[in-house]
N, C-alpha and C. Protein backbone atom coordinates (compact mmCIF):
# COMPACT_ATOMS: atom_id res chain seq x y z
N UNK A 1 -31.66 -1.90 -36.69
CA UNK A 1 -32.27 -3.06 -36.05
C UNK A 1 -32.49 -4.20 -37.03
N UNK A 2 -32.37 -4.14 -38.35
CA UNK A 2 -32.91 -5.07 -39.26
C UNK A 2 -31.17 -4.80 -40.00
N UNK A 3 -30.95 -6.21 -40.72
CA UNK A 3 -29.97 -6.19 -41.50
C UNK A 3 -30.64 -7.26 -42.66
N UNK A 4 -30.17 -6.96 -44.03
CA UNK A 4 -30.68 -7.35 -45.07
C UNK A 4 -29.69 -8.08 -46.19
N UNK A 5 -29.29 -9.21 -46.17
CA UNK A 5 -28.62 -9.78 -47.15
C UNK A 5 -28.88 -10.50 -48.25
N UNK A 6 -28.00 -9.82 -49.03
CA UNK A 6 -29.15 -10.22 -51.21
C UNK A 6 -28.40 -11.74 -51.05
N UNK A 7 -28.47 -12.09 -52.04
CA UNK A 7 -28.10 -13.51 -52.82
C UNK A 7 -28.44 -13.32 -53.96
N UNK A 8 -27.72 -14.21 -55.31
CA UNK A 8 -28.15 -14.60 -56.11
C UNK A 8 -27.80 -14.07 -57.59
N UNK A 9 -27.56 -12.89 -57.62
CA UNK A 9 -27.33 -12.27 -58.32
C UNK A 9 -26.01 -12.85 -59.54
N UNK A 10 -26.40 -12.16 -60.81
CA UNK A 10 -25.05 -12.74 -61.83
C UNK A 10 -25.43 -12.39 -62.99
N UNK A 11 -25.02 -13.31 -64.07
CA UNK A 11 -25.10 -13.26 -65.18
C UNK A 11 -25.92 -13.90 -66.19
N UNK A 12 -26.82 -13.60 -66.97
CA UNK A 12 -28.11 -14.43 -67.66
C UNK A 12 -27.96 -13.99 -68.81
N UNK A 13 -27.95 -14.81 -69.71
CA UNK A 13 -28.11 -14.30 -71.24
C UNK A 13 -30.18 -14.03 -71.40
N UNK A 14 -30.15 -13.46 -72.51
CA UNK A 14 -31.58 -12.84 -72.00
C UNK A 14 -32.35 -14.06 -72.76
N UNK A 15 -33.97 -14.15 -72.38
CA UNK A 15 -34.61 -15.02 -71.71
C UNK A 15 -34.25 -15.65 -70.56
N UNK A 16 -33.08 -15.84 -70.28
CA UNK A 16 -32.71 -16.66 -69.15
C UNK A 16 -33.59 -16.23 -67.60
N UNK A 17 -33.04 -16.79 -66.83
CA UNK A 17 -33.94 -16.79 -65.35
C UNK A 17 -33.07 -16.31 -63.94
N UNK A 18 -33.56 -15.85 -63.55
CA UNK A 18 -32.95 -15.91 -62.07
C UNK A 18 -33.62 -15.61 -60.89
N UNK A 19 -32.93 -15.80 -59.36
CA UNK A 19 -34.09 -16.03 -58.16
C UNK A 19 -32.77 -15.12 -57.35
N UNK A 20 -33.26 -14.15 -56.98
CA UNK A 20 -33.14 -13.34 -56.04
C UNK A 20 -33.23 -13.65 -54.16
N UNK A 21 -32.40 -13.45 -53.25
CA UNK A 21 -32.92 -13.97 -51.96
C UNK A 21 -32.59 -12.63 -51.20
N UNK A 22 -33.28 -12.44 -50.17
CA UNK A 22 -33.04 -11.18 -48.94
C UNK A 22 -33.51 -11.80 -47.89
N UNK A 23 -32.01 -11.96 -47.20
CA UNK A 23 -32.77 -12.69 -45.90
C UNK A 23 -32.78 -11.40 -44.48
N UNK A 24 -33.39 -11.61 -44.11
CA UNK A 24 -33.58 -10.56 -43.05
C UNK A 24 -33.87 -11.03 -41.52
N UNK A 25 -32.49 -10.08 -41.09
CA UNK A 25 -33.05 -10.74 -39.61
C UNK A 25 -32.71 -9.23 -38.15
N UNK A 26 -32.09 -9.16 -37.58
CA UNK A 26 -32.63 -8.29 -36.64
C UNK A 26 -34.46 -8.33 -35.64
N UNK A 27 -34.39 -7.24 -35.68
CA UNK A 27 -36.26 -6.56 -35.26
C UNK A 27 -36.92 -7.11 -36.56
N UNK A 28 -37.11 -8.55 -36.86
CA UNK A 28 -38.21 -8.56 -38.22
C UNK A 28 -39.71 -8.52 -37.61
N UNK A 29 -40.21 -8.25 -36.24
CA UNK A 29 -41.36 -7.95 -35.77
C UNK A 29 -41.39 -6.40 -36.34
N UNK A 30 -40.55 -5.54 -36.58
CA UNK A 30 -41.19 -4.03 -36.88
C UNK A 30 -40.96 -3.75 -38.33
N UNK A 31 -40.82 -5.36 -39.48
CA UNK A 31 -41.02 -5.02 -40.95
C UNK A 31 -42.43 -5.35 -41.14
N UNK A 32 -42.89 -3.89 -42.14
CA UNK A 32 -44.06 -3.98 -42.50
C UNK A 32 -44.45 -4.95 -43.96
N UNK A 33 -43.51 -4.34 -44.74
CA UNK A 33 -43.44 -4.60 -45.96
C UNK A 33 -42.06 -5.19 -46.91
N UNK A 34 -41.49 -5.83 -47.42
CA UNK A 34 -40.33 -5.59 -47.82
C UNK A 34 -40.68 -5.68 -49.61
N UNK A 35 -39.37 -6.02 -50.26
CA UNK A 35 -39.25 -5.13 -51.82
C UNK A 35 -38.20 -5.70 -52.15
N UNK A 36 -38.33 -5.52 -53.82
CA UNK A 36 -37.01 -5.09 -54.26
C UNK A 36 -37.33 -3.56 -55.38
N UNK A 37 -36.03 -3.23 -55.04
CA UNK A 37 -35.53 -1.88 -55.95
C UNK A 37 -34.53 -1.85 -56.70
N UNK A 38 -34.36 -1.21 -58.00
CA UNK A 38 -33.14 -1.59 -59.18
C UNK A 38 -32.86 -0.18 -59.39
N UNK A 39 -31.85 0.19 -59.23
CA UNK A 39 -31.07 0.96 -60.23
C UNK A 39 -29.79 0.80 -60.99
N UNK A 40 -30.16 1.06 -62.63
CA UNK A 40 -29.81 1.09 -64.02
C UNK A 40 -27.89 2.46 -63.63
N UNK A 41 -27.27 2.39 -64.58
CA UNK A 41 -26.74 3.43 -64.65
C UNK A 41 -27.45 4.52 -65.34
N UNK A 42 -27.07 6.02 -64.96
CA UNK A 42 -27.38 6.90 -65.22
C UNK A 42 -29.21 7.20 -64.86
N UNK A 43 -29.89 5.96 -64.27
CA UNK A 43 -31.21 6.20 -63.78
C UNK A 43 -31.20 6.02 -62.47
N UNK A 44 -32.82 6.67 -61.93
CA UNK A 44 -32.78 6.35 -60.98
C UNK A 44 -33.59 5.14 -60.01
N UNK A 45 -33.05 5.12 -59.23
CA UNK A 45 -33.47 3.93 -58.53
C UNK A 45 -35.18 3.81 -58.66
N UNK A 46 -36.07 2.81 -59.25
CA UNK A 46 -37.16 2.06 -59.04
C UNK A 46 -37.41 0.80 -58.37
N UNK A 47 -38.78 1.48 -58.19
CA UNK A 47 -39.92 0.15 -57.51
C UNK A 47 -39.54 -1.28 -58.37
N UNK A 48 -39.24 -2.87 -57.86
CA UNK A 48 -39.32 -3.67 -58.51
C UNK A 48 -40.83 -4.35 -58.26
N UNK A 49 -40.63 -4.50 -57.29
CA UNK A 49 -41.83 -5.45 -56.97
C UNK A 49 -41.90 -5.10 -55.33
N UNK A 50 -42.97 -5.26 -54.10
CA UNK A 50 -43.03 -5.74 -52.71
C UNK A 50 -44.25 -6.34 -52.78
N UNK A 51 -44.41 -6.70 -51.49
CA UNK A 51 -45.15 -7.58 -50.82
C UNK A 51 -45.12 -7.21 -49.14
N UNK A 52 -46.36 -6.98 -48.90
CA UNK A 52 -47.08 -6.41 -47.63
C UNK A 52 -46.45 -8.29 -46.55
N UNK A 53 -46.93 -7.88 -45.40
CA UNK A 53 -46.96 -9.02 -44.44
C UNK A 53 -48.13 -9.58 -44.15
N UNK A 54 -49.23 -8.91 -44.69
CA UNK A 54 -50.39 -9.67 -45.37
C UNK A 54 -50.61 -10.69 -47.00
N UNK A 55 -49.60 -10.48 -47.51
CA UNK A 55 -49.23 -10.97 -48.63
C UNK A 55 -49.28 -10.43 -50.06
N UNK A 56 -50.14 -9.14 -49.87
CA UNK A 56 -49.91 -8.30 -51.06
C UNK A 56 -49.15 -8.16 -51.59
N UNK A 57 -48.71 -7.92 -53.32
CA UNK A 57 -48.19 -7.67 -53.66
C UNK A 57 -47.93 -6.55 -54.70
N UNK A 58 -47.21 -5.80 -55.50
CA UNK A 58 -47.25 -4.68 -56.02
C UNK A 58 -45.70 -4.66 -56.72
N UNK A 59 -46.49 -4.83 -58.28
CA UNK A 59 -45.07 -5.07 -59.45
C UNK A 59 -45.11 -3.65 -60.40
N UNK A 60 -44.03 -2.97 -60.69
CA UNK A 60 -43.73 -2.57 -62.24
C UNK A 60 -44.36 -3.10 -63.30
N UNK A 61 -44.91 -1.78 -63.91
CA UNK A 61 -45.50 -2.26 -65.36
C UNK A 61 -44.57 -3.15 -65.94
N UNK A 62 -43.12 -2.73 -66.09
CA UNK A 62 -42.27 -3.15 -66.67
C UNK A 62 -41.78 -4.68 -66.51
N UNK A 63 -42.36 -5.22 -65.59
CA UNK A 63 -41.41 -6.47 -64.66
C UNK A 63 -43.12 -7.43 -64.91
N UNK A 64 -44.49 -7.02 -64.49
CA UNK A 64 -45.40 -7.61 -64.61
C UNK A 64 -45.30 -8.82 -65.32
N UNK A 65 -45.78 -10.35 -64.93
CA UNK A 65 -45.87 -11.26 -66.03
C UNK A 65 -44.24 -12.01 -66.02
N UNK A 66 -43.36 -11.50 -65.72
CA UNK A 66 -42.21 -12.17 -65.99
C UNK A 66 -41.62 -12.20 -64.17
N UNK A 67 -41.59 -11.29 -63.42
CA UNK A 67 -41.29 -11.46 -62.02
C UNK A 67 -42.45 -11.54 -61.36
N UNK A 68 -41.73 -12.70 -59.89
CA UNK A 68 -42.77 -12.67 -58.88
C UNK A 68 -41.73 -12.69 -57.80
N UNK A 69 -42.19 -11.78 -56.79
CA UNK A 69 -42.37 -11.73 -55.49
C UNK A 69 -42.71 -13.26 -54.70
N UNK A 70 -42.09 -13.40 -53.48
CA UNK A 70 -42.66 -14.39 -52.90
C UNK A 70 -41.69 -14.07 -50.89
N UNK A 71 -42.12 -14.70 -50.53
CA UNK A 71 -41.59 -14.84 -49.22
C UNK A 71 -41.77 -16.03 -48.58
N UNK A 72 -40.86 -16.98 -47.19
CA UNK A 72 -40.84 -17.96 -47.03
C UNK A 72 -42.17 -18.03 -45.69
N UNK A 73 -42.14 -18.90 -44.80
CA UNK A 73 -42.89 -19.30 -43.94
C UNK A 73 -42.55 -18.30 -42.36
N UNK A 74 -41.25 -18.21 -42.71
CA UNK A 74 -41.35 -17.69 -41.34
C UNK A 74 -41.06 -15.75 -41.64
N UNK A 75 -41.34 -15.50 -42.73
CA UNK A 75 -41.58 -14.20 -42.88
C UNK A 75 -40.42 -13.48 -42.93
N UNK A 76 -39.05 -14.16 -43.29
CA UNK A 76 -38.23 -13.38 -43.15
C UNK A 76 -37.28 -13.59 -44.15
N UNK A 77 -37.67 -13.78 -44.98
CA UNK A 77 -37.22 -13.74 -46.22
C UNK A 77 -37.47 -13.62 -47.41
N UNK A 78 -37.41 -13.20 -48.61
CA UNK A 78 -38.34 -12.95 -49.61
C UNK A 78 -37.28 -12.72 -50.81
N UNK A 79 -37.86 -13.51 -51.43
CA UNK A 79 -37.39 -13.46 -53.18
C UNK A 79 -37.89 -13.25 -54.34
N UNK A 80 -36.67 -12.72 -55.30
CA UNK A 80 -37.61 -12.47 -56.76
C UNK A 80 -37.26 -13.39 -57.72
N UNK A 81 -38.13 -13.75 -57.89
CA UNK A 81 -38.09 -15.04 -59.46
C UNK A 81 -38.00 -14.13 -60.73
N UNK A 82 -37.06 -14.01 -61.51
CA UNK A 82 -37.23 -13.04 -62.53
C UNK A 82 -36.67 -14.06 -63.73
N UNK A 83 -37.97 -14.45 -64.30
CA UNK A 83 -37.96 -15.17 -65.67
C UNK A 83 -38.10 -14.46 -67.29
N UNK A 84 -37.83 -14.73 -68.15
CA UNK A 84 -38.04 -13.70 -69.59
C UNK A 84 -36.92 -12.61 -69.22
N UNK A 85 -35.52 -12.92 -68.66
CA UNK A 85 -35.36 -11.78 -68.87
C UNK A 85 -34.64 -11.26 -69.68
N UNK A 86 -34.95 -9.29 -69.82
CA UNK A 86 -34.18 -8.45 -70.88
C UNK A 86 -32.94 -7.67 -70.85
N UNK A 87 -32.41 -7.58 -71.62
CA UNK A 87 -31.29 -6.91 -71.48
C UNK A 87 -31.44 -5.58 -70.28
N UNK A 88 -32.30 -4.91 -70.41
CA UNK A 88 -32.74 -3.73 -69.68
C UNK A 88 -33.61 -3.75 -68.43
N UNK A 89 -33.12 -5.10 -68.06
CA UNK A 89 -33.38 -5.62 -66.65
C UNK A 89 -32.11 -5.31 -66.30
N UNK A 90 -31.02 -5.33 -66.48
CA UNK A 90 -29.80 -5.47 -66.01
C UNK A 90 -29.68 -3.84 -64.96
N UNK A 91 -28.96 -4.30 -63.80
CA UNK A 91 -29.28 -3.12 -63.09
C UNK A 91 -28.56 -3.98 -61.75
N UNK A 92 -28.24 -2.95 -60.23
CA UNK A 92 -28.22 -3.37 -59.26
C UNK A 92 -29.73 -3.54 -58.44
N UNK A 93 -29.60 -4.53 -58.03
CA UNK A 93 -31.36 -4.85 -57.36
C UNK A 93 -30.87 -4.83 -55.61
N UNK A 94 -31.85 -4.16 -55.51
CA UNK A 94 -31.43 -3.40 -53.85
C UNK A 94 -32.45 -4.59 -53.08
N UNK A 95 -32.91 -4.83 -52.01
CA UNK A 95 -33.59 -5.51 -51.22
C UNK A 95 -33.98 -4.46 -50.20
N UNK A 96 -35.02 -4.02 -50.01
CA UNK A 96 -35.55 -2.89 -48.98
C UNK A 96 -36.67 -3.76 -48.07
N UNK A 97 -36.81 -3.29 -46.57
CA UNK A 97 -37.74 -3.61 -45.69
C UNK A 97 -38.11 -2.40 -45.12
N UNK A 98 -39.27 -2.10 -45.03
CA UNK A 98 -39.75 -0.87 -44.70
C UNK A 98 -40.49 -1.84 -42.86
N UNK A 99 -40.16 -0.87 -42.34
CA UNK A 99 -40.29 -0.80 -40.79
C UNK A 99 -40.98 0.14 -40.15
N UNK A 100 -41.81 -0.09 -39.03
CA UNK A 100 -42.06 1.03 -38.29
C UNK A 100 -42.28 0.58 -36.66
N UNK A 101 -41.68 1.32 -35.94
CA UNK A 101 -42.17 1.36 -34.30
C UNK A 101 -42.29 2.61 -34.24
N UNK A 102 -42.97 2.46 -32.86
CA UNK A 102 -43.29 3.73 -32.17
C UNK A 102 -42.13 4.28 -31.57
N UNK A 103 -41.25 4.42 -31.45
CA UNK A 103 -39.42 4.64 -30.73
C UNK A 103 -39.24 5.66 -31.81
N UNK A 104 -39.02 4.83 -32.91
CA UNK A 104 -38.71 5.50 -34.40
C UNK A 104 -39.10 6.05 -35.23
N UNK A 105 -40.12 5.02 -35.38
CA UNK A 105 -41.23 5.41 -36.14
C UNK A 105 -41.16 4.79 -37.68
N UNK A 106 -41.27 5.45 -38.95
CA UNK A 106 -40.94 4.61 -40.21
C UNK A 106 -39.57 4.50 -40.31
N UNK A 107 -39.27 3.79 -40.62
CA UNK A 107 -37.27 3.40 -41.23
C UNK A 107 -37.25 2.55 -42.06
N UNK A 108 -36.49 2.42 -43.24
CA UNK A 108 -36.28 1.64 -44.61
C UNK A 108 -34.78 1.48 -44.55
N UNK A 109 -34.74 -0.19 -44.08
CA UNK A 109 -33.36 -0.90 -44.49
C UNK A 109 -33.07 -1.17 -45.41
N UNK A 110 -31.97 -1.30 -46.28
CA UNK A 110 -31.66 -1.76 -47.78
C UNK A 110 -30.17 -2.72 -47.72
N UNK A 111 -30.44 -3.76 -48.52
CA UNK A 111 -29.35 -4.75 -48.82
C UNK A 111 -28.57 -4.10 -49.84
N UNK A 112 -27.18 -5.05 -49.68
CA UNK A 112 -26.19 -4.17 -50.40
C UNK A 112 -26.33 -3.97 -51.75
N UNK A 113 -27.43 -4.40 -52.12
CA UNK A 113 -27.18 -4.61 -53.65
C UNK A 113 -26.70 -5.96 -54.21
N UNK A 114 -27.63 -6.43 -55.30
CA UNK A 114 -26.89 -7.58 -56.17
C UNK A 114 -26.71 -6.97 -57.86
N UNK A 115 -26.03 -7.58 -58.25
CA UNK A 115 -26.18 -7.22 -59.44
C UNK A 115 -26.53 -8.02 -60.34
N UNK A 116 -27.34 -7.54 -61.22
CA UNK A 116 -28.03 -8.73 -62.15
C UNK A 116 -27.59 -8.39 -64.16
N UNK A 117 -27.06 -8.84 -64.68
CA UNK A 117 -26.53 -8.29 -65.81
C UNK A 117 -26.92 -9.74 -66.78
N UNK A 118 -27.88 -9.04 -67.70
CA UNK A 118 -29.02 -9.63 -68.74
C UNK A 118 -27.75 -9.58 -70.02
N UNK A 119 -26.93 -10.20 -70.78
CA UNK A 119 -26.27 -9.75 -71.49
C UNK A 119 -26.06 -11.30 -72.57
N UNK A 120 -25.85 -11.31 -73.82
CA UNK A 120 -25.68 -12.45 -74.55
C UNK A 120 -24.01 -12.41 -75.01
């Protein structure tokens, strides 16, 4: 019911910056929360950052201070600002929306992946 498309993604020499987009559309009445998630080679996939539909938000020790979370006005879209960044940021960054109805119940959509590669 929800489909999730990244943007943005590329190449940054480190300090450099970049802005992440997931636009989401389908059933966006049954997203609770959405996110992003990275996985590294040979690791496994982590928490980047989300943000509730109340506006909460919830970052990685690792990411704290240098990424932010944000989302637009009409709630259906949400991006990561990822400034300072390190080589060991480099990773595919997933875009997840966590959902729930009563039909289904919980379900977690994920974008295809962007890739973000921190490299000088």
């Amino acid at each position: 019911q929800v489909q999730l498309v990244e943007s943005g993604g590329g190449l940054v020499q480190p300090g450099g910056s970049l802005r992440l987009s997931c636009a989401a559309s389908g059933s966006i009445s049954s997203i609770n929360a959405m996110g992003w998630y990275r996985q590294a080679p040979g690791k496994q996939r982590e928490l980047v950052a989300t943000i509730t539909n109340g506006g909460s938000t919830n970052y990685a020790d690792s990411v704290k201070g240098r990424f932010t979370i944000s989302r637009d006005n009409a709630k259906n879209t949400v991006y990561l600002q990822m400034n300072s960044l390190k080589p060991e940021d480099t990773a595919v960054y997933f875009c997840n929306a966590e959902t729930f109805t009563t039909s289904i119940g919980s379900y977690d959509y994920w974008g295809q992946g962007a890739q973000v590669t921190v490299s000088s």
